[in-house]
C-alpha atoms as a PDB file:
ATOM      1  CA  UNK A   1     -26.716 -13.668  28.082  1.00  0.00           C
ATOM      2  CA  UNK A   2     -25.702 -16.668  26.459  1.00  0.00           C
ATOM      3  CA  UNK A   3     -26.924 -16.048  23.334  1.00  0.00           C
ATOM      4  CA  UNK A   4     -25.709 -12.419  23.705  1.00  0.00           C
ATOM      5  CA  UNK A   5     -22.178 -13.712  23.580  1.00  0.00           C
ATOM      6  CA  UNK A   6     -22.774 -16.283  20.622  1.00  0.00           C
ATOM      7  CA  UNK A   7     -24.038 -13.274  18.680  1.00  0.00           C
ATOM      8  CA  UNK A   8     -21.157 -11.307  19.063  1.00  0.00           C
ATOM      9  CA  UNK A   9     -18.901 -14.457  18.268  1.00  0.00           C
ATOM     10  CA  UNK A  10     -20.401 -14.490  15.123  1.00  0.00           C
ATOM     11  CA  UNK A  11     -20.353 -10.882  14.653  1.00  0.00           C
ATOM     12  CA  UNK A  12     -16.547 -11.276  15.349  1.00  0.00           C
ATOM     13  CA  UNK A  13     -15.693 -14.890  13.711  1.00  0.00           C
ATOM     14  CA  UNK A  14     -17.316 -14.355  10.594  1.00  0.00           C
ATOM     15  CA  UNK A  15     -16.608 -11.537   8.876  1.00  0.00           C
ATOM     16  CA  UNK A  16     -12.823 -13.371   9.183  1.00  0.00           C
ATOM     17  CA  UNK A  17     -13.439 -16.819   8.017  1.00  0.00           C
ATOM     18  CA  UNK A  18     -15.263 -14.536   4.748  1.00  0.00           C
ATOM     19  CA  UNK A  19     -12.149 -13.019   3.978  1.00  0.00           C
ATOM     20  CA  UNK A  20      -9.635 -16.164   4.686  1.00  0.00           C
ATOM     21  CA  UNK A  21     -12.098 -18.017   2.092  1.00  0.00           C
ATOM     22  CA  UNK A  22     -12.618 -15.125  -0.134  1.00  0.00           C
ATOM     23  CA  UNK A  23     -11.485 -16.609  -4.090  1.00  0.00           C
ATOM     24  CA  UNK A  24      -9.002 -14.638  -5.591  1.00  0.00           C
ATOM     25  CA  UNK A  25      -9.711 -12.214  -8.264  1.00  0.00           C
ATOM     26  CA  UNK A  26     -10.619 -14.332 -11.780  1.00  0.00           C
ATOM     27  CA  UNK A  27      -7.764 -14.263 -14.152  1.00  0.00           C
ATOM     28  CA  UNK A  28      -8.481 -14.766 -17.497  1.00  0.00           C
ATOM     29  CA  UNK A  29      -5.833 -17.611 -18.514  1.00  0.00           C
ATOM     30  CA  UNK A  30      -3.135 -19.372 -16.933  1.00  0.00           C
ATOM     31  CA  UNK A  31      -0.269 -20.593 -18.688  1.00  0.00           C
ATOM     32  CA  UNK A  32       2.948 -22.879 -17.901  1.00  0.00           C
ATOM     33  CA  UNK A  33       6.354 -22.092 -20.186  1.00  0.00           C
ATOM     34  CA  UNK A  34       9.211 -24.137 -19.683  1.00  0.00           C
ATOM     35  CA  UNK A  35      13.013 -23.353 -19.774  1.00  0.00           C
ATOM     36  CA  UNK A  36      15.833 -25.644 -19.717  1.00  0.00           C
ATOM     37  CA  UNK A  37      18.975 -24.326 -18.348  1.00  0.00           C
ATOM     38  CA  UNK A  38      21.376 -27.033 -18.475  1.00  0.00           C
ATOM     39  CA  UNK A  39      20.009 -30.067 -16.211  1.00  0.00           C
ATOM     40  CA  UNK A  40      17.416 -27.899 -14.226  1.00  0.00           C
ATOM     41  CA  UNK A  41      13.896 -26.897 -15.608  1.00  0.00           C
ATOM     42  CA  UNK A  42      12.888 -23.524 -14.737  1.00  0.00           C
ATOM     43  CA  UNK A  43       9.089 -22.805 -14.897  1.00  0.00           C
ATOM     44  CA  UNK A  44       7.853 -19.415 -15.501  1.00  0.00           C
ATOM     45  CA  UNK A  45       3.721 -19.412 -14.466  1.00  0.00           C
ATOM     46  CA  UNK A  46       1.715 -16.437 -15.959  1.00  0.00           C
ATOM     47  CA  UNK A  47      -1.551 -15.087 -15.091  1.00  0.00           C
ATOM     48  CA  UNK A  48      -3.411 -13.138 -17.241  1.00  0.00           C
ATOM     49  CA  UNK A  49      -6.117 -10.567 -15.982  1.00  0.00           C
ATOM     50  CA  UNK A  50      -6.973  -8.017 -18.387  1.00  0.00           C
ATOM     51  CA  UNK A  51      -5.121  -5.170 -21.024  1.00  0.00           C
ATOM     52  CA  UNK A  52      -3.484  -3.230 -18.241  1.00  0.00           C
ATOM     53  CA  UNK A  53       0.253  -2.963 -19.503  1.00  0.00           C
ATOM     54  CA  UNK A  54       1.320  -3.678 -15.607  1.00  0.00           C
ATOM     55  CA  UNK A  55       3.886  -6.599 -15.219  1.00  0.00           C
ATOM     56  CA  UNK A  56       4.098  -8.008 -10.934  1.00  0.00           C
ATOM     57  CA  UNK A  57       6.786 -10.292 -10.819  1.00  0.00           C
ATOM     58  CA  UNK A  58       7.636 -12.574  -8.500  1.00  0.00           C
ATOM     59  CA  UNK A  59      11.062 -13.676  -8.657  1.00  0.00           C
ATOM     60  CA  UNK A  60      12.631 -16.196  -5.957  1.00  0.00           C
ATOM     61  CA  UNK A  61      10.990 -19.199  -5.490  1.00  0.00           C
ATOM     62  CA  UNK A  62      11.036 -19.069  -1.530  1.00  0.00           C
ATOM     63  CA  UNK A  63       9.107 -15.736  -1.348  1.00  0.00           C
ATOM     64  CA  UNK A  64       6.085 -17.140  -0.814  1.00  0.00           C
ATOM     65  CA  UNK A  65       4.258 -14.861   0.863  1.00  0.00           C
ATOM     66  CA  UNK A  66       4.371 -12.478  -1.960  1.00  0.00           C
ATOM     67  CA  UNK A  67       2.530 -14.931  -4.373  1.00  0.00           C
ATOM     68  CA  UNK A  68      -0.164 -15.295  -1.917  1.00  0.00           C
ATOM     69  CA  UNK A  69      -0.764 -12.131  -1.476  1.00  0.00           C
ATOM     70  CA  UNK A  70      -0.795 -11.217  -5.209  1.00  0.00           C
ATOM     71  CA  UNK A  71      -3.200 -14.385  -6.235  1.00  0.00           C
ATOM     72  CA  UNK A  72      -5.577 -12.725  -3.593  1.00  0.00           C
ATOM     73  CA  UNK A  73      -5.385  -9.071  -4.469  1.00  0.00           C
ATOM     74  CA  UNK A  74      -4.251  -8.866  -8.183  1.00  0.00           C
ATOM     75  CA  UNK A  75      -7.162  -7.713 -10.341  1.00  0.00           C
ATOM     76  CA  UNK A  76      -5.471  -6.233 -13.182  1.00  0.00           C
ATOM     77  CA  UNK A  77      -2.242  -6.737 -16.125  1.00  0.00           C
ATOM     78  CA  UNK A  78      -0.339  -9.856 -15.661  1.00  0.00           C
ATOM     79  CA  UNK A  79       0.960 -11.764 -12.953  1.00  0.00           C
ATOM     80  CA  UNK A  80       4.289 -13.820 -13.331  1.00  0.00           C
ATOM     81  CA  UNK A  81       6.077 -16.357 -11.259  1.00  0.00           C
ATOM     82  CA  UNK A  82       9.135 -17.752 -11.700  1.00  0.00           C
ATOM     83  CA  UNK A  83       9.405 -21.574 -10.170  1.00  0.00           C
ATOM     84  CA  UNK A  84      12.343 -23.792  -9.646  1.00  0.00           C
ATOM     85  CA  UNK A  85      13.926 -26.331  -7.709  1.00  0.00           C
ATOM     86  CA  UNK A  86      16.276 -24.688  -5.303  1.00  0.00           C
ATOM     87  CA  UNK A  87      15.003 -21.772  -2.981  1.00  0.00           C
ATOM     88  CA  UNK A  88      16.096 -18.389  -3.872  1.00  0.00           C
ATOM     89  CA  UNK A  89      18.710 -19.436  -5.977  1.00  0.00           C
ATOM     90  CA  UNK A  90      18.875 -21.154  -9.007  1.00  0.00           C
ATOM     91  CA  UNK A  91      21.228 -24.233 -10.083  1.00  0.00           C
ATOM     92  CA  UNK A  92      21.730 -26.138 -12.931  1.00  0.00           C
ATOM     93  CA  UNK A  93      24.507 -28.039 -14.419  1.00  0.00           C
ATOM     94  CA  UNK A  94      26.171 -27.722 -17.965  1.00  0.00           C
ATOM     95  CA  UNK A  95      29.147 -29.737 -19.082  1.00  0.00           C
ATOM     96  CA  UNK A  96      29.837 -31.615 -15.863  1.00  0.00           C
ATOM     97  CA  UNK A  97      30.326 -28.299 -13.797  1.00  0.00           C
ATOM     98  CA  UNK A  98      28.087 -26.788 -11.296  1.00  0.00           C
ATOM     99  CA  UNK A  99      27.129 -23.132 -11.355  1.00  0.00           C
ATOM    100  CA  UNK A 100      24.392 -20.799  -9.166  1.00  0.00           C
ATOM    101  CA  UNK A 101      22.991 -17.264  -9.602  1.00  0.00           C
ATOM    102  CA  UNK A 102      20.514 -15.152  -8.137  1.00  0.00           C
ATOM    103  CA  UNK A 103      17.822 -14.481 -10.822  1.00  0.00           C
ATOM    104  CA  UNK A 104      17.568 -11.120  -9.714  1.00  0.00           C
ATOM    105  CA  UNK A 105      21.221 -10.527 -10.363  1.00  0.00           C
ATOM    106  CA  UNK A 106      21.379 -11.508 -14.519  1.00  0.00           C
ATOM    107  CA  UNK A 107      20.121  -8.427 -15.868  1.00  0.00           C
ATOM    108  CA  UNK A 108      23.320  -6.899 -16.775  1.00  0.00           C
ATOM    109  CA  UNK A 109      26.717  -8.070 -17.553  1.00  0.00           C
ATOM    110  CA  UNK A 110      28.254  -6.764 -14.509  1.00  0.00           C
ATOM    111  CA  UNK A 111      25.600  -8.416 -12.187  1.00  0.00           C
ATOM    112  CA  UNK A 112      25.660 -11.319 -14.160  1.00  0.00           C
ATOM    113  CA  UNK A 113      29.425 -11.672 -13.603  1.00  0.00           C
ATOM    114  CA  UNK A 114      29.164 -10.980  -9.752  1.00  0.00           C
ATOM    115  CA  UNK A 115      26.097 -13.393  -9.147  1.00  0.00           C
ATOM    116  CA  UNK A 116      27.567 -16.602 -11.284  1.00  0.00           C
ATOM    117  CA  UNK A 117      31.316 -15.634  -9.274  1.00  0.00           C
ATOM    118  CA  UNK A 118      29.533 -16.022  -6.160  1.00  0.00           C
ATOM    119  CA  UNK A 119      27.147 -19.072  -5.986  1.00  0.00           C
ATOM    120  CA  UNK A 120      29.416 -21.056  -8.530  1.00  0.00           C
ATOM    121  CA  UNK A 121      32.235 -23.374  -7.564  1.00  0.00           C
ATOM    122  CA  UNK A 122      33.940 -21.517 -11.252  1.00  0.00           C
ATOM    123  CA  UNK A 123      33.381 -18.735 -13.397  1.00  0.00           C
ATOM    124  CA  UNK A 124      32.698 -19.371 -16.739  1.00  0.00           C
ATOM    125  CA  UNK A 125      32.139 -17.695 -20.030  1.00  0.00           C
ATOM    126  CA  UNK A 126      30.072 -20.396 -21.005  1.00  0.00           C
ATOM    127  CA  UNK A 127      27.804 -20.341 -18.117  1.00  0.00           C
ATOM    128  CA  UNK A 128      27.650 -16.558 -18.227  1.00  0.00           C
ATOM    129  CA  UNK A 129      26.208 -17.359 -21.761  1.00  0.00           C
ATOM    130  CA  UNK A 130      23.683 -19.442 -20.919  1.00  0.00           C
ATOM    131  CA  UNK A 131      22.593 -17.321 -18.188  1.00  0.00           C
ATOM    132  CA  UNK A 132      22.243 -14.417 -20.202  1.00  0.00           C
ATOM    133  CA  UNK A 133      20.071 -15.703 -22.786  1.00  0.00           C
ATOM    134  CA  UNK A 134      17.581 -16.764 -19.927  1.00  0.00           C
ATOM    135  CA  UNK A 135      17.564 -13.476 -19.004  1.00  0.00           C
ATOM    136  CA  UNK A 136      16.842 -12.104 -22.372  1.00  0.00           C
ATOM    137  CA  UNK A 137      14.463 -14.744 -21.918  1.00  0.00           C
ATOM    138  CA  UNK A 138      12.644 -13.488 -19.113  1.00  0.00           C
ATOM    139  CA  UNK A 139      12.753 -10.026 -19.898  1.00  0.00           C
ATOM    140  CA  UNK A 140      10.914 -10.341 -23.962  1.00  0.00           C
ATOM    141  CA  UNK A 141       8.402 -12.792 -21.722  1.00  0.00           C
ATOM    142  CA  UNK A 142       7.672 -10.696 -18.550  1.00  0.00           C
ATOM    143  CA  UNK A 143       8.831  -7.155 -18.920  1.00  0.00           C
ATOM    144  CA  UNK A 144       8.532  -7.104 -22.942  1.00  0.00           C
ATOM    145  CA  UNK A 145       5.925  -4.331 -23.685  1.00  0.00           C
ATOM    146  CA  UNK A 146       4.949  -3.372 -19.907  1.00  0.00           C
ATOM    147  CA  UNK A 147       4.196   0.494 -19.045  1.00  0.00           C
ATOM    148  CA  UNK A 148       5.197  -0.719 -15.070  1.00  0.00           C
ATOM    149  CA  UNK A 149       7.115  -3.513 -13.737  1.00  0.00           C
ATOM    150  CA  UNK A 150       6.148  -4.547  -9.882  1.00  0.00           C
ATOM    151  CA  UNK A 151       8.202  -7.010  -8.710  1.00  0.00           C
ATOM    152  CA  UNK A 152       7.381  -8.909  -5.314  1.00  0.00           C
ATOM    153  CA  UNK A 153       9.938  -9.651  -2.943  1.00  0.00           C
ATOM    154  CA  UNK A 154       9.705 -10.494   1.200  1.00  0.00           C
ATOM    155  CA  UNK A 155      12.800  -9.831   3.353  1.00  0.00           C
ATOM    156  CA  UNK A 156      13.475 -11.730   6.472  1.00  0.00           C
ATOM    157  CA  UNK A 157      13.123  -9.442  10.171  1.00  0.00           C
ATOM    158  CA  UNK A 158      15.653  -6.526  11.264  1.00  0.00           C
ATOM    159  CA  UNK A 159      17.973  -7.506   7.710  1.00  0.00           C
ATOM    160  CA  UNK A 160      16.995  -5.558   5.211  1.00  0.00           C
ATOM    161  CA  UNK A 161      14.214  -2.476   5.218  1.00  0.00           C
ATOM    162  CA  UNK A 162      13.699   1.482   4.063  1.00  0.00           C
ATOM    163  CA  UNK A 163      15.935   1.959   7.213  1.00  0.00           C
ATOM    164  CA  UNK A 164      19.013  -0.018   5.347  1.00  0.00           C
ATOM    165  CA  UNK A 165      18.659   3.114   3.057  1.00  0.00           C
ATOM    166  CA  UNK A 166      18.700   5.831   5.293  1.00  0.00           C
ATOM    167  CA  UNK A 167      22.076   8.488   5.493  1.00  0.00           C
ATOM    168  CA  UNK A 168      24.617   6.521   7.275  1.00  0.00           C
ATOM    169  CA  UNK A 169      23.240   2.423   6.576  1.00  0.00           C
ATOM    170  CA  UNK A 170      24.455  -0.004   4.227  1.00  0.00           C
ATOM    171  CA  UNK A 171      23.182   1.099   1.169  1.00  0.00           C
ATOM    172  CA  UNK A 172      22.631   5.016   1.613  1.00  0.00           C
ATOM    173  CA  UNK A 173      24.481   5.571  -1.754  1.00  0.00           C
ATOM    174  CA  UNK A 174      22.117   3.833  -4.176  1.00  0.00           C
ATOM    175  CA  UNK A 175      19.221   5.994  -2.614  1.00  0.00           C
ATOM    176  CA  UNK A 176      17.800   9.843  -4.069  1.00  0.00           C
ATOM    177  CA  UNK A 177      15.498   9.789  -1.877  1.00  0.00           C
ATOM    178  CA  UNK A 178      13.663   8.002   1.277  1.00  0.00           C
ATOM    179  CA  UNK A 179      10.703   8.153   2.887  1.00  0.00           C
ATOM    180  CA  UNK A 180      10.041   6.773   6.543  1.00  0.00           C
ATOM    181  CA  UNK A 181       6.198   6.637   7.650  1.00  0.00           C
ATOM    182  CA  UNK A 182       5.706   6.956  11.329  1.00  0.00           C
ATOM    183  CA  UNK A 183       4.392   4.282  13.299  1.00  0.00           C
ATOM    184  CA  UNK A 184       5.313   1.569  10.538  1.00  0.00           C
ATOM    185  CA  UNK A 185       7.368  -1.283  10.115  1.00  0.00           C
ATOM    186  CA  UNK A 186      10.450  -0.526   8.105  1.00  0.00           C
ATOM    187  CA  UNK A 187      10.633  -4.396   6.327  1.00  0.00           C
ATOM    188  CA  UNK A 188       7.451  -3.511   4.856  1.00  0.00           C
ATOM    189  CA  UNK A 189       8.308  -0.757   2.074  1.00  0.00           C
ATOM    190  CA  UNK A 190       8.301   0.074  -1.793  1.00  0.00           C
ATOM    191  CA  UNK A 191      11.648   0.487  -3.995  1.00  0.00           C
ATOM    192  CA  UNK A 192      11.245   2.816  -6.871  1.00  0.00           C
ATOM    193  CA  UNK A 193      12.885   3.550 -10.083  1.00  0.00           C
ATOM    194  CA  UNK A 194      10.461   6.220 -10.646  1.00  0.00           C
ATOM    195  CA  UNK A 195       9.861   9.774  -9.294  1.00  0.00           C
ATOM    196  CA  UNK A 196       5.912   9.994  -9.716  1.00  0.00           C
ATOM    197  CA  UNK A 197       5.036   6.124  -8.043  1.00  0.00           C
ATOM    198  CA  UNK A 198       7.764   7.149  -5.232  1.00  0.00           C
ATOM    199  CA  UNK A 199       5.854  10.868  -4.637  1.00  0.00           C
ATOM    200  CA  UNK A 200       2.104   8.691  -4.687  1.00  0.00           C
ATOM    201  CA  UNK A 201       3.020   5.923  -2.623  1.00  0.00           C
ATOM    202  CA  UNK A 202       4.993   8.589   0.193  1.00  0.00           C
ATOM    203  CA  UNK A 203       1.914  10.457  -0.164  1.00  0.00           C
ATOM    204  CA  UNK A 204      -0.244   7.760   0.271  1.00  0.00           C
ATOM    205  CA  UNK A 205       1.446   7.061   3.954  1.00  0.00           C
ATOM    206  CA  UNK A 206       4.236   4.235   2.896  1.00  0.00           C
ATOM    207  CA  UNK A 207       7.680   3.567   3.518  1.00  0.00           C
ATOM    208  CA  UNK A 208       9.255   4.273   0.239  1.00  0.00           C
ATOM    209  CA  UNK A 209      12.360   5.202  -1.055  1.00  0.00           C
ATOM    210  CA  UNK A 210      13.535   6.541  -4.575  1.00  0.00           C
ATOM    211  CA  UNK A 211      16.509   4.909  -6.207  1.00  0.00           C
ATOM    212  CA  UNK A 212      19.696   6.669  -7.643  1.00  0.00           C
ATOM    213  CA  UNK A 213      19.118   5.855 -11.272  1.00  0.00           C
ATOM    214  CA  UNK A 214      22.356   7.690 -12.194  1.00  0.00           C
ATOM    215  CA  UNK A 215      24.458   5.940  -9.348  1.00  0.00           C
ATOM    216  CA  UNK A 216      23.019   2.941  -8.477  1.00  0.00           C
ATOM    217  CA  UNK A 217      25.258   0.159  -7.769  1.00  0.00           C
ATOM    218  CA  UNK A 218      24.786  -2.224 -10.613  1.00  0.00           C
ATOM    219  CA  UNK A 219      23.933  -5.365  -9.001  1.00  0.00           C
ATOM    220  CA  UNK A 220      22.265  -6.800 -12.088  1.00  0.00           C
ATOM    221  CA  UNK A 221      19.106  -6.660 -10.220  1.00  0.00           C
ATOM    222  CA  UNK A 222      15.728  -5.819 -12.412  1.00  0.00           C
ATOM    223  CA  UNK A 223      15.399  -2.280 -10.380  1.00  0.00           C
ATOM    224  CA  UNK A 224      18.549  -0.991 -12.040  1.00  0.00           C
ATOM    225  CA  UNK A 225      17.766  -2.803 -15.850  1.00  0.00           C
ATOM    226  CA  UNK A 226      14.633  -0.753 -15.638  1.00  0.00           C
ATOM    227  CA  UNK A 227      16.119   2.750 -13.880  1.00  0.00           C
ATOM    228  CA  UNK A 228      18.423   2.773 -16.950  1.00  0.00           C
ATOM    229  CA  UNK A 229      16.140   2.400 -19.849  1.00  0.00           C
ATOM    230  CA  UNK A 230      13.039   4.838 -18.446  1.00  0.00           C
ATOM    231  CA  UNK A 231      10.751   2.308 -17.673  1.00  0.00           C
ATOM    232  CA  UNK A 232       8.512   2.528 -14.694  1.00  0.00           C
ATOM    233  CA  UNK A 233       9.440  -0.237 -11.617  1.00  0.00           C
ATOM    234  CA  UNK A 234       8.034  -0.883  -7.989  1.00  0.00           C
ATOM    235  CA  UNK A 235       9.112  -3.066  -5.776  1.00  0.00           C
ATOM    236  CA  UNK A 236       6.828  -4.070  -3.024  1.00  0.00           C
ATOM    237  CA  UNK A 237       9.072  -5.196  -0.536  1.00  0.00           C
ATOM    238  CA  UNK A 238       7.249  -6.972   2.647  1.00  0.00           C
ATOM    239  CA  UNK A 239       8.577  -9.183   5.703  1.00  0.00           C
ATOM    240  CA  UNK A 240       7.428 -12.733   5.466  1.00  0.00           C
ATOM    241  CA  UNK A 241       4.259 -14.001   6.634  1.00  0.00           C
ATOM    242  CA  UNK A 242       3.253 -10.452   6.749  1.00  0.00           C
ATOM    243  CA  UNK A 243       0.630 -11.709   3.993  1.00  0.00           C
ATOM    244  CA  UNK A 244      -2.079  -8.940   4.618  1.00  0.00           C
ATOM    245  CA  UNK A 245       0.194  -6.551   4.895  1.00  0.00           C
ATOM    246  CA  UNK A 246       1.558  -7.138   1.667  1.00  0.00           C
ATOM    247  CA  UNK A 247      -2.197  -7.433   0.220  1.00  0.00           C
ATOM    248  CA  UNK A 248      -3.150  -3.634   1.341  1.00  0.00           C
ATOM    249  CA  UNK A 249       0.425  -2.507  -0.218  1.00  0.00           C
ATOM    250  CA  UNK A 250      -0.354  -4.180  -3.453  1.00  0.00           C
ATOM    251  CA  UNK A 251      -4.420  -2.834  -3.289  1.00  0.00           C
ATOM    252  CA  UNK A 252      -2.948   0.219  -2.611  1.00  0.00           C
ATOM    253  CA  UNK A 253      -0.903   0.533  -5.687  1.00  0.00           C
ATOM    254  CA  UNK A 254      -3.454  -0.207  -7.985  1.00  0.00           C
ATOM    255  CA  UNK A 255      -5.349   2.536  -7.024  1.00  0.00           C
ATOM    256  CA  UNK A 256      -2.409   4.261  -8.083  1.00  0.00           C
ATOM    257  CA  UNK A 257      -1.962   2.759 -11.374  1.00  0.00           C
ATOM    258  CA  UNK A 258      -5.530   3.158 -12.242  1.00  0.00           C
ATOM    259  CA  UNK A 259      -5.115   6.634 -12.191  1.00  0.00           C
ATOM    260  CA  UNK A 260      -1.640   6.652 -14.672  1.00  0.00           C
ATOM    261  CA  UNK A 261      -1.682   3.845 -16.797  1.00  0.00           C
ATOM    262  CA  UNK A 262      -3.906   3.438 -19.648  1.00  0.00           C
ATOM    263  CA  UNK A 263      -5.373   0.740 -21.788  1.00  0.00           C
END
């Protein structure tokens, strides 16, 4: 009896303490560029993994769970993540006065405006300058000659999900489309800028929804850059700590990719 039940801890124990040790997928180099905005150094880490033209992007510094889920999962394209010291947002200093944005606000002049207006003590041409050339920075480094553009992103419980999209919620108008698996959570979900990954992944069984390319609010976020120039963009949107979760999404797409993006 006793060893019965040691048996079937094993049976049980092991097959998790595999996975939890399990090494991420090989990349093939890692790199370190560095970007001075004003007084604060911005990092942007890059993982190589093969020829696939597929960009995942991780953009705020406190989304951690996202980078841990794509270092386990990730086997293919490139992997970027953007460090700094600050949280979500980044500051830095030029000429004595203080400014803030939200680095996935800077990718047009309109969100550019709104972002640097609302985490700055002032508005400033100058700092609106600065800010834009790291964001021409970031896109010919990340984004540059990518077929898709994933970017990784966790939300915080009950604040923001597919259900903030649905007829009647907060941001119903920037939606074409939205689909609500049963028997899922709604912070766990994929934001597209493109009808074919937006049909796979619903198919697949995932929350997803389909942005309004030709109404979108222009937030200067990265989803509406690429909805207005053609090119292909996921987000995979999960709730922190919801680590595995955000694993099976990512393994998930890949399958998808492998089937529409070439070499």
């Amino acid at each position: 009896m006793k060893k019965a039940r040691i048996w079937l801890l094993i049976a049980v124990i092991l097959p998790w303490i595999i996975a939890r040790c399990a090494a991420p997928h090989a990349y093939r180099s890692r790199q370190i560029i560095h970007y001075r905005l004003g007084n604060t150094d911005i990092r942007l880490i890059h993982y190589d993994y093969d020829s696939l033209p597929v960009v995942w992007f991780n953009m705020h510094d406190d989304e951690n769970t996202a980078v841990r889920a794509a270092r386990r999962v990730v086997g293919h394209g490139r992997l970027w993540e953007l460090r700094h010291p600050g949280g979500r947002n980044i500051r830095f200093r030029l000429h004595g006065k203080r400014y803030g944005f939200d680095p996935n606000r800077i990718y047009t002049p309109e969100g550019r405006k709104k972002t640097l207006k609302e985490f700055s003590h002032a508005y400033t041409p100058e700092a609106d300058t600065a800010v834009a050339r790291f964001a021409r920075f970031v896109l010919g480094q990340v984004v540059n000659d990518a077929a898709v553009v994933v970017a990784l992103h966790n939300n915080t419980r009950g604040r923001y999900s597919v259900e903030s999209y649905l007829p009647g919620a907060r941001y119903a108008a920037d939606a074409a489309e939205v689909h609500q698996a049963p028997a899922t959570d709604p912070d766990d979900f994929f934001y597209c800028a493109d009808t074919l990954l937006f049909r796979r992944l619903a198919a697949a069984g995932w929350n997803a929804l389909m942005q309004n390319n030709a109404s979108v609010t222009d937030d200067g976020s990265l989803s509406v850059y690429c909805g207005r120039r053609g090119i292909r963009y996921v987000n995979i949107e999960a709730q922190r700590g919801h680590r595995r979760m955000q694993a099976r999404m990512i393994t998930s797409l890949q399958r998808i990719l492998d089937s529409i993006v070439h070499r």
